[in-house]
C-alpha atoms as a PDB file:
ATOM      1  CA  UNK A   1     -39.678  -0.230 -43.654  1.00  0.00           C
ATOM      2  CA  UNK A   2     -36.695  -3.285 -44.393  1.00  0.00           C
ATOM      3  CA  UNK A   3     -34.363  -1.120 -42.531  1.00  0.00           C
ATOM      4  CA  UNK A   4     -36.360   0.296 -39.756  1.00  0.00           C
ATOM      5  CA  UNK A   5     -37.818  -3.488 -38.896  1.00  0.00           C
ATOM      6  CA  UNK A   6     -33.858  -4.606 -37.984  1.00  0.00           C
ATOM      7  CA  UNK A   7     -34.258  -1.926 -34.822  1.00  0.00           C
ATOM      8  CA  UNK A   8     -38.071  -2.235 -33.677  1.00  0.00           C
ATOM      9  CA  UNK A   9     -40.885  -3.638 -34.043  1.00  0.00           C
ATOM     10  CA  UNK A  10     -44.239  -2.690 -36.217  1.00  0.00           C
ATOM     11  CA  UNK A  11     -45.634  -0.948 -32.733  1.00  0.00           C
ATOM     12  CA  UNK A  12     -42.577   1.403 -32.541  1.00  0.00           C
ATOM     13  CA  UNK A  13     -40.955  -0.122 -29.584  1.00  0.00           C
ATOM     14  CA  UNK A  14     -38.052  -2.357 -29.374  1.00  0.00           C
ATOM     15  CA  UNK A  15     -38.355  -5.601 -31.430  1.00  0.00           C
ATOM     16  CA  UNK A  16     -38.792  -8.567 -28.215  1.00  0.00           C
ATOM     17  CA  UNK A  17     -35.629 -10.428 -29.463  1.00  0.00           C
ATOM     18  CA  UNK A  18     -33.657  -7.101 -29.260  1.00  0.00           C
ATOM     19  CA  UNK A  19     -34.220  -6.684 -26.097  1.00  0.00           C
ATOM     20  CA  UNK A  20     -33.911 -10.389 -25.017  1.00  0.00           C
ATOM     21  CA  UNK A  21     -30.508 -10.643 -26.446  1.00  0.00           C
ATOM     22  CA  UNK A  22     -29.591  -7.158 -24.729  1.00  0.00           C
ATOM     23  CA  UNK A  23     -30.733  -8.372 -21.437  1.00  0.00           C
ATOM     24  CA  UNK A  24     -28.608 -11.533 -21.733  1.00  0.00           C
ATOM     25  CA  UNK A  25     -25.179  -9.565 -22.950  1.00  0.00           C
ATOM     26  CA  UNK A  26     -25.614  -7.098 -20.274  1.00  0.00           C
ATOM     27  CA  UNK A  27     -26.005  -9.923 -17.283  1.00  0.00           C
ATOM     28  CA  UNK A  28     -23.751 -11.873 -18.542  1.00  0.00           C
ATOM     29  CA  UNK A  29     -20.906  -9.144 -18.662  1.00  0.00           C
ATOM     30  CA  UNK A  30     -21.647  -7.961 -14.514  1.00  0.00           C
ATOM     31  CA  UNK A  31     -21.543 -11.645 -14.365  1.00  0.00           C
ATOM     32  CA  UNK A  32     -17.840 -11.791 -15.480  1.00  0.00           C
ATOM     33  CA  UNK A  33     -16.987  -8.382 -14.037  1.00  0.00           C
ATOM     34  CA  UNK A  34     -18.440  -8.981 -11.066  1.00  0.00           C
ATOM     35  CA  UNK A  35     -16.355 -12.616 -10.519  1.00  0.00           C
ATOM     36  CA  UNK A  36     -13.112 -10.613 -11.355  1.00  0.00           C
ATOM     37  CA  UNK A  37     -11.009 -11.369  -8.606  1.00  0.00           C
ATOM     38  CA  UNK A  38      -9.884  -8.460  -6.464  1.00  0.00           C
ATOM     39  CA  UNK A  39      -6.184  -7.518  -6.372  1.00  0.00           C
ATOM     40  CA  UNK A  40      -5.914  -4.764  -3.219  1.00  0.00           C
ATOM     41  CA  UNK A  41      -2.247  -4.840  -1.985  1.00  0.00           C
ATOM     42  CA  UNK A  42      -0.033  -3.516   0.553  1.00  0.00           C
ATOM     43  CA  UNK A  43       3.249  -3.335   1.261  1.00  0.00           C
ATOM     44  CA  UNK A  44       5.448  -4.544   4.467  1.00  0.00           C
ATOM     45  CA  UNK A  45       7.640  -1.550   5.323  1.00  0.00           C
ATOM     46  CA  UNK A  46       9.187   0.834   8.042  1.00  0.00           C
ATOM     47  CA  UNK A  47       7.403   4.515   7.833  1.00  0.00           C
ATOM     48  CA  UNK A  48       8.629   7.656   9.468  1.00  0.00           C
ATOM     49  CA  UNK A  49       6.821  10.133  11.405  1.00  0.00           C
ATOM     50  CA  UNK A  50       6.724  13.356  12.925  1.00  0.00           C
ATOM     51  CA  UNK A  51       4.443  14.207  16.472  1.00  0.00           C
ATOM     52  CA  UNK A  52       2.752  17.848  15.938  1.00  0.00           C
ATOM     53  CA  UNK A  53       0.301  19.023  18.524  1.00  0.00           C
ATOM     54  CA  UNK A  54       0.243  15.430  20.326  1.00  0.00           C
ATOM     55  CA  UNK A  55      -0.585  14.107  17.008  1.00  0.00           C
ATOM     56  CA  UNK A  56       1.031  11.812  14.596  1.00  0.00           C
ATOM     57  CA  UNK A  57       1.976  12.985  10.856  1.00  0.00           C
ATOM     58  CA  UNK A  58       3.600  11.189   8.413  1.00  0.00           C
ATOM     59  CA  UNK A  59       7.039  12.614   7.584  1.00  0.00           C
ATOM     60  CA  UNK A  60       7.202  14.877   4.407  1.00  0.00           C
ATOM     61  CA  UNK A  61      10.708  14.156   4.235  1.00  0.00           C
ATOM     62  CA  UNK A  62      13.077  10.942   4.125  1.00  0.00           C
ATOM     63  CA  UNK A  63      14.913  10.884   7.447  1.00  0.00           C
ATOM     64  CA  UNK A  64      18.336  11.774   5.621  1.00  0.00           C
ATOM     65  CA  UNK A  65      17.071  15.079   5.019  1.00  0.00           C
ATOM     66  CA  UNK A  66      15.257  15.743   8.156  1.00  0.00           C
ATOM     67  CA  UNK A  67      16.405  17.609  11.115  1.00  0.00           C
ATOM     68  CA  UNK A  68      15.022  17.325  13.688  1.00  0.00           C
ATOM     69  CA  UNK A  69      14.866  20.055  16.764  1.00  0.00           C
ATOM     70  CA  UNK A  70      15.637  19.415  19.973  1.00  0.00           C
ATOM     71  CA  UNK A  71      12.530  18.519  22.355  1.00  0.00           C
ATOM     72  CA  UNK A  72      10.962  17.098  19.411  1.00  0.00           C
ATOM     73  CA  UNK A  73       9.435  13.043  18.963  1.00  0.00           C
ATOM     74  CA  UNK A  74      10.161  11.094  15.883  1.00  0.00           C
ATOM     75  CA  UNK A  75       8.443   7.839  15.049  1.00  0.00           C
ATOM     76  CA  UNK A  76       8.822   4.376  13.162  1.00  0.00           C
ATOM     77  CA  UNK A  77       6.316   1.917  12.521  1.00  0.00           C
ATOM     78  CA  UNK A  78       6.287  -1.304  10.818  1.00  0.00           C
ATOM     79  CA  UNK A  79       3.303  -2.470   8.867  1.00  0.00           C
ATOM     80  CA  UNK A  80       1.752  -3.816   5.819  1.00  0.00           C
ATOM     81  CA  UNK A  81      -0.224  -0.448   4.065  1.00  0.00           C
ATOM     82  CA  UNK A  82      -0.848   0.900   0.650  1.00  0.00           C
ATOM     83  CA  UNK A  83       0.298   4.155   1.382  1.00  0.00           C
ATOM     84  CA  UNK A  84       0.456   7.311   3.948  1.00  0.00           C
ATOM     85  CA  UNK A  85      -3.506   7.577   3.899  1.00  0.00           C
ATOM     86  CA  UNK A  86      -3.625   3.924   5.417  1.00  0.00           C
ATOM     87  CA  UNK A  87      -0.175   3.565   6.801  1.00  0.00           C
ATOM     88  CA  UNK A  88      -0.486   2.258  10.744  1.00  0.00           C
ATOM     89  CA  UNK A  89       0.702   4.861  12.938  1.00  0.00           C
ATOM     90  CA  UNK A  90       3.622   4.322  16.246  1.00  0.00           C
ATOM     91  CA  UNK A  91       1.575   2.999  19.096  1.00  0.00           C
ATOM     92  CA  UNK A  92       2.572   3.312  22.692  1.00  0.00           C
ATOM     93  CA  UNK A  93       3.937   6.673  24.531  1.00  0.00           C
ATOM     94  CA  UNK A  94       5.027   9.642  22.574  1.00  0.00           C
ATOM     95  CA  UNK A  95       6.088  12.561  25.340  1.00  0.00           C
ATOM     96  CA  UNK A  96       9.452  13.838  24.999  1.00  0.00           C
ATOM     97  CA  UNK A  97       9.334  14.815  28.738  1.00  0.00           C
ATOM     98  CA  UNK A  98       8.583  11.069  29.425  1.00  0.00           C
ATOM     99  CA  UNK A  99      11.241   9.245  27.435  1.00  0.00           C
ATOM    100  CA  UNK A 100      14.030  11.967  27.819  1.00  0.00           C
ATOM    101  CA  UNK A 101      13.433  12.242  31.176  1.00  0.00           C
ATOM    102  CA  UNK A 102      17.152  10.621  32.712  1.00  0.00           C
ATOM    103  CA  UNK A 103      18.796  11.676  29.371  1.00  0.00           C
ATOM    104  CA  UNK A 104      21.177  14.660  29.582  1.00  0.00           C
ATOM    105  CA  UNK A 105      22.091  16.741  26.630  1.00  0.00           C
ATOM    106  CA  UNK A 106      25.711  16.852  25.451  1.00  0.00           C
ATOM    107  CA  UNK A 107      27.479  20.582  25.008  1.00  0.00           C
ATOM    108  CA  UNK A 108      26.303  21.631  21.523  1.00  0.00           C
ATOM    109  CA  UNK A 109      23.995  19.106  21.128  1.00  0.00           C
ATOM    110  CA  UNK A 110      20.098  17.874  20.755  1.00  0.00           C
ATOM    111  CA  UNK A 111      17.616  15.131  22.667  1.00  0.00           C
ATOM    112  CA  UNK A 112      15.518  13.897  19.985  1.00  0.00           C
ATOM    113  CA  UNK A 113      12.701  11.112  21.918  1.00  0.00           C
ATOM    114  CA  UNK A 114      11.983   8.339  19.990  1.00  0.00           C
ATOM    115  CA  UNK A 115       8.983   5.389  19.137  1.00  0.00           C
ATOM    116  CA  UNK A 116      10.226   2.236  17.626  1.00  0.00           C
ATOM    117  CA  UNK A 117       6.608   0.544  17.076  1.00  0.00           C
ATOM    118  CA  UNK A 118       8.050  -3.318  15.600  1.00  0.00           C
ATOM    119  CA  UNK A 119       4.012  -3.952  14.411  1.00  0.00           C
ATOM    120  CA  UNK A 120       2.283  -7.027  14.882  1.00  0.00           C
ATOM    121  CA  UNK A 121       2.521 -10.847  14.593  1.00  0.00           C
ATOM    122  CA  UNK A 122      -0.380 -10.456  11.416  1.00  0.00           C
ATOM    123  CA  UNK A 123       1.872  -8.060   9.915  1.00  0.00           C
ATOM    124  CA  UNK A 124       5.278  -9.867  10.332  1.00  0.00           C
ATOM    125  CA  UNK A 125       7.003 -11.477   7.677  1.00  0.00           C
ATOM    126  CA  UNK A 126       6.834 -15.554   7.710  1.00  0.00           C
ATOM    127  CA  UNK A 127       8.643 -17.027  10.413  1.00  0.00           C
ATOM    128  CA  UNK A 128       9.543 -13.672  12.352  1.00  0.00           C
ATOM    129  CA  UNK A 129       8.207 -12.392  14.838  1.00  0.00           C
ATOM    130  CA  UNK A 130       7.902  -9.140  15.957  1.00  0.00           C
ATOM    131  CA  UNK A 131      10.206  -7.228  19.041  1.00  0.00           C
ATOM    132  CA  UNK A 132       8.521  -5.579  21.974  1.00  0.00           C
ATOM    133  CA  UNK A 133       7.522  -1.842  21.183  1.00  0.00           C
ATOM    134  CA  UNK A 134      10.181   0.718  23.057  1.00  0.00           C
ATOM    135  CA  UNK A 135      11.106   4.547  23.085  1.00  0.00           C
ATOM    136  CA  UNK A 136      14.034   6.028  23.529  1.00  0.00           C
ATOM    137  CA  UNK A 137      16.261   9.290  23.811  1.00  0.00           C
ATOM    138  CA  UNK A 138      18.683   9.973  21.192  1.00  0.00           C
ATOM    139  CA  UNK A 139      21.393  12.079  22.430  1.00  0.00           C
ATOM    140  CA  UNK A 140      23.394  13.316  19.528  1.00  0.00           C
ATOM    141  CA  UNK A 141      25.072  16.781  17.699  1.00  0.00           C
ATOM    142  CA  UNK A 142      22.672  19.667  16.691  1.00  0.00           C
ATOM    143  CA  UNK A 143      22.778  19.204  12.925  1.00  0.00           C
ATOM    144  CA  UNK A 144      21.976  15.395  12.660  1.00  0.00           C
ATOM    145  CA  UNK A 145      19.436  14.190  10.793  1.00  0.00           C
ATOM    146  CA  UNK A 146      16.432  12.007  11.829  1.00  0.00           C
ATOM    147  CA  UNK A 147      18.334   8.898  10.123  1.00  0.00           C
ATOM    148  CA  UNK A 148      21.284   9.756  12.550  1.00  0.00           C
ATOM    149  CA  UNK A 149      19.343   9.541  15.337  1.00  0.00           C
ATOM    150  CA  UNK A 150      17.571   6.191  14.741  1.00  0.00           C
ATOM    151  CA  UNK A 151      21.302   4.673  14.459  1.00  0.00           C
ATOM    152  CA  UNK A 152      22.352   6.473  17.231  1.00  0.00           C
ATOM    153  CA  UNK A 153      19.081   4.280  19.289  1.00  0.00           C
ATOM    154  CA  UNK A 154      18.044   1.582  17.117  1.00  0.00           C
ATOM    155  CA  UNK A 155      21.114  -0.233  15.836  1.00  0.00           C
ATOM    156  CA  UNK A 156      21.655  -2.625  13.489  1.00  0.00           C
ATOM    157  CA  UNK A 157      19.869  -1.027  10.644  1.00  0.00           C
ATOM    158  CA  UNK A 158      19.981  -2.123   7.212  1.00  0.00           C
ATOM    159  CA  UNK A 159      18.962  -0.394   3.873  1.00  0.00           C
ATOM    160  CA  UNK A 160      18.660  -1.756   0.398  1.00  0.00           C
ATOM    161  CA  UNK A 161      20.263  -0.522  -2.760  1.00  0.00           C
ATOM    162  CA  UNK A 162      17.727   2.234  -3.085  1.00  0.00           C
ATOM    163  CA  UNK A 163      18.248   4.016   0.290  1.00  0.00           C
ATOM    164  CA  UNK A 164      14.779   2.412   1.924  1.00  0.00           C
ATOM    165  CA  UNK A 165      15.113   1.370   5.266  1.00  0.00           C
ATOM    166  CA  UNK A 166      14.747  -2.461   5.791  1.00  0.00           C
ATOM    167  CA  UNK A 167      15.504  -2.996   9.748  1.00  0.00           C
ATOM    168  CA  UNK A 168      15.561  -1.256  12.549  1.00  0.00           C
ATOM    169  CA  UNK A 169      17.467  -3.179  15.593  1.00  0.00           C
ATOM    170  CA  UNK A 170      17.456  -6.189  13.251  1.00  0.00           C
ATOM    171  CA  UNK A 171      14.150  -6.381  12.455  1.00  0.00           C
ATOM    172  CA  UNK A 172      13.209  -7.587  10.337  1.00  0.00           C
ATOM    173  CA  UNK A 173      15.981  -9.780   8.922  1.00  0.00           C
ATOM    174  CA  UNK A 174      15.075 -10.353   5.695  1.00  0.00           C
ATOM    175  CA  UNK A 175      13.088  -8.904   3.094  1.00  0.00           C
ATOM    176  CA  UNK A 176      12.517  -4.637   2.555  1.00  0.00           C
ATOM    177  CA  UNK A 177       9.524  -3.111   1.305  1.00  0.00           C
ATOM    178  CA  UNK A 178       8.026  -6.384  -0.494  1.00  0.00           C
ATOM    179  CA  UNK A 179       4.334  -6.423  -1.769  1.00  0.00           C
ATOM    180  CA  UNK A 180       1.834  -8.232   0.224  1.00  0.00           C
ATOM    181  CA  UNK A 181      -1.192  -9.328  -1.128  1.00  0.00           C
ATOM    182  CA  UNK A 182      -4.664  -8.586   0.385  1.00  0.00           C
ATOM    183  CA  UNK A 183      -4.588 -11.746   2.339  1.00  0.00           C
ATOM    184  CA  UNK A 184      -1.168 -10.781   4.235  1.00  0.00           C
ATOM    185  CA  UNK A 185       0.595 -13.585   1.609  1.00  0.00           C
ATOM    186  CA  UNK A 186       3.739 -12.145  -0.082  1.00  0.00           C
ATOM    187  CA  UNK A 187       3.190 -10.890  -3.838  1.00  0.00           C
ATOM    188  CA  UNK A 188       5.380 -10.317  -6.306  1.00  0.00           C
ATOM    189  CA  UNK A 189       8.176  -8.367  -5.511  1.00  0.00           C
ATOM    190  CA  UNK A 190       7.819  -4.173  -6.438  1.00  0.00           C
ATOM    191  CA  UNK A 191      10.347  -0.840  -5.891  1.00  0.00           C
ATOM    192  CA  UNK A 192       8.684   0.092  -2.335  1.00  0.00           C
ATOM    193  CA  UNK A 193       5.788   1.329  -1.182  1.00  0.00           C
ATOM    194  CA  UNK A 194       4.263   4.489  -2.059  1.00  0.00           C
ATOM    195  CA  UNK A 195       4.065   7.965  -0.249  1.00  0.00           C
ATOM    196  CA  UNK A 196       7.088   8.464   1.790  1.00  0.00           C
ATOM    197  CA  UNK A 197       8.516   5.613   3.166  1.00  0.00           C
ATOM    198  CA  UNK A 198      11.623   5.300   5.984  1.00  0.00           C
ATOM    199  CA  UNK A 199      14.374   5.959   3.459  1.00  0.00           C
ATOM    200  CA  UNK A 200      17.715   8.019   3.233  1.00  0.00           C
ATOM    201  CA  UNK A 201      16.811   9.361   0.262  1.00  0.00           C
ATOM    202  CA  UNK A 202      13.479  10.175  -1.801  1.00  0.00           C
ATOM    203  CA  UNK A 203      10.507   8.371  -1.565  1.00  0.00           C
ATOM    204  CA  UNK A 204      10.436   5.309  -3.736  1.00  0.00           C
ATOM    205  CA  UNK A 205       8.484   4.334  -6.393  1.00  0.00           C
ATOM    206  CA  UNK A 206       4.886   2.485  -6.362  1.00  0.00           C
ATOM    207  CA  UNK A 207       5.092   1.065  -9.593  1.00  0.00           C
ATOM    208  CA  UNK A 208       5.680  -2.925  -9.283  1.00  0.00           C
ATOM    209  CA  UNK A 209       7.645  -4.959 -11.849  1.00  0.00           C
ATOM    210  CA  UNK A 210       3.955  -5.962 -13.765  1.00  0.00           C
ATOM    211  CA  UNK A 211       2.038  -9.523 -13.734  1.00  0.00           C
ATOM    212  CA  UNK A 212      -1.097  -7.563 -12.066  1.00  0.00           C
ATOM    213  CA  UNK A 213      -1.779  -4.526 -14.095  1.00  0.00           C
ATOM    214  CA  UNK A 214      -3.642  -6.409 -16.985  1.00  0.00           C
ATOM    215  CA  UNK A 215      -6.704  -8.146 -17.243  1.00  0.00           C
ATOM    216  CA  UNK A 216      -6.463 -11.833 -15.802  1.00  0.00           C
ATOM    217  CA  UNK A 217      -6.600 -14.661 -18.098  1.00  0.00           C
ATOM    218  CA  UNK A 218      -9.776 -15.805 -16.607  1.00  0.00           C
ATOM    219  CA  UNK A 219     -11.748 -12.121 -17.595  1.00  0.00           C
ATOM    220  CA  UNK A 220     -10.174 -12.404 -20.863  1.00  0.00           C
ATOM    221  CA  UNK A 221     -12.023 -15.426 -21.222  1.00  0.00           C
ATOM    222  CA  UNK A 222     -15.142 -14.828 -19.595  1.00  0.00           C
ATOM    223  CA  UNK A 223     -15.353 -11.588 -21.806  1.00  0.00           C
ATOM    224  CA  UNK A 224     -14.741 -13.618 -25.024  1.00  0.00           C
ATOM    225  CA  UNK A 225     -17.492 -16.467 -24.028  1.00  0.00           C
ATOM    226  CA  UNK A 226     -20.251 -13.002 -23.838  1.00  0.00           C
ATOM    227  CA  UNK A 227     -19.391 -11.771 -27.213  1.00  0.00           C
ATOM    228  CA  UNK A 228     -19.888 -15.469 -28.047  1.00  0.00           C
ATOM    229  CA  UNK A 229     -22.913 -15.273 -26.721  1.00  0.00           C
ATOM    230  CA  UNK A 230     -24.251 -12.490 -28.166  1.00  0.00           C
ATOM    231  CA  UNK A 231     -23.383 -13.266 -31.307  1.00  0.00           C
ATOM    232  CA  UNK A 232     -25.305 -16.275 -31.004  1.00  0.00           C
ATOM    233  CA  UNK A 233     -28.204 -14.761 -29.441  1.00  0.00           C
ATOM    234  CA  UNK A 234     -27.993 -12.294 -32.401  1.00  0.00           C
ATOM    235  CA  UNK A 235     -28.606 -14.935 -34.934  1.00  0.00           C
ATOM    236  CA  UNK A 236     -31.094 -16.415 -33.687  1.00  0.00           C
ATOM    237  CA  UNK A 237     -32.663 -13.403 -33.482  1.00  0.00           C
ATOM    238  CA  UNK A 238     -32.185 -13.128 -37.316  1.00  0.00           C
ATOM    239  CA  UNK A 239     -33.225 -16.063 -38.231  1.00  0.00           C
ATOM    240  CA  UNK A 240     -36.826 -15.609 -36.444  1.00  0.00           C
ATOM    241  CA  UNK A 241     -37.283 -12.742 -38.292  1.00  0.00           C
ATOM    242  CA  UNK A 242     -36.391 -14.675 -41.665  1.00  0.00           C
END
């Protein structure tokens, strides 16, 4: 009967201080949990599209590798975005008949239309601000790739180290592919964005460089002052029954 009386009560059912102490863990644990501080987070970047069926779809290639035909409607966008299931797609006019219109096509050669959507002022890095939204008609050899025609419309462009595109007709000047932090402030910097990005080569990485990934120093100690709790709780519980 010692060893049973630790667990419940004479009547079968919990012992009262059991369940007080229980109670109190358990609340104060969503408590902390529930005061953890979110840490959602995008990332400023160019992404590259293709137009199917009137439709925007983001590019399964890098626009190195991709070819596009002639007749056909590429797209860039700048935004802040997680990835391709949130990424902001190019606004404004898409019909190749519309932007190639008073474009010829060379001997042996393609008309590729294309969107160059700069984004908006929210998603604009501090002190830039974003160009005006335009299309145009890349004129250029059969066999070049998506990245050739951008330079061939959209020049300067700049790329990092890693092959990701950073600007497109200068913008924007500074900074490529830097983590942004739920509130549109700048995180720490990370290797890119996830899901296929503008670059010349694969897509990049979505790992960051760490500082987020573990438990803030704040849950640490929240967590620590419930055990503390509990254990408290606990004795007293103990020492009623003594």
């Amino acid at each position: 009967m010692g060893f049973r009386s630790s667990f419940r009560s004479r009547s079968g059912r919990p012992a009262p201080a059991r369940v007080a102490v229980a109670a109190v863990v358990a609340g104060a644990a969503l408590a902390v949990l529930g005061a953890a501080p979110a840490h959602a987070q995008g990332y400023r970047y160019w992404s590259f599209w293709d137009r199917k069926g009137g439709n925007w779809v983001y590019a399964t290639q890098g626009p190195a590798t991709e070819r596009p035909a002639d007749g056909e409607v590429r797209g860039f966008r700048f935004a802040v975005s997680a990835d391709s299931k949130d990424a902001e797609q190019p606004r404004g006019s898409a019909r190749f008949d519309t932007v190639c219109a008073g474009t010829s096509t060379k001997a042996g050669g393609k008309r590729v239309a294309v969107v160059l959507d700069f984004g908006t002022a929210a998603d604009a890095p501090d002190g830039e601000h974003p160009p005006t939204s335009r299309t145009e008609c890349a004129s250029v050899p059969q066999d070049a790739t998506a990245a050739e025609v951008l330079a061939a419309v959209a020049k300067p462009l700049r790329y990092d180290s890693g092959a990701l595109l950073c600007a497109v007709s200068g913008y924007p000047k500074k900074g490529c592919g830097e983590q942004v932090a739920d509130g549109g402030g700048e995180s720490s910097k990370s290797d890119g964005p996830a899901g296929k990005s503008a670059s010349a080569g694969s897509p990049s990485s979505s790992e960051t460089d760490g500082g987020d990934d573990g438990p803030s120093v704040g849950l640490i100690a929240g967590l620590a002052a419930v055990l503390a709790l509990g254990a408290a709780a606990g004795w007293q519980a103990r020492r009623r029954r003594g």
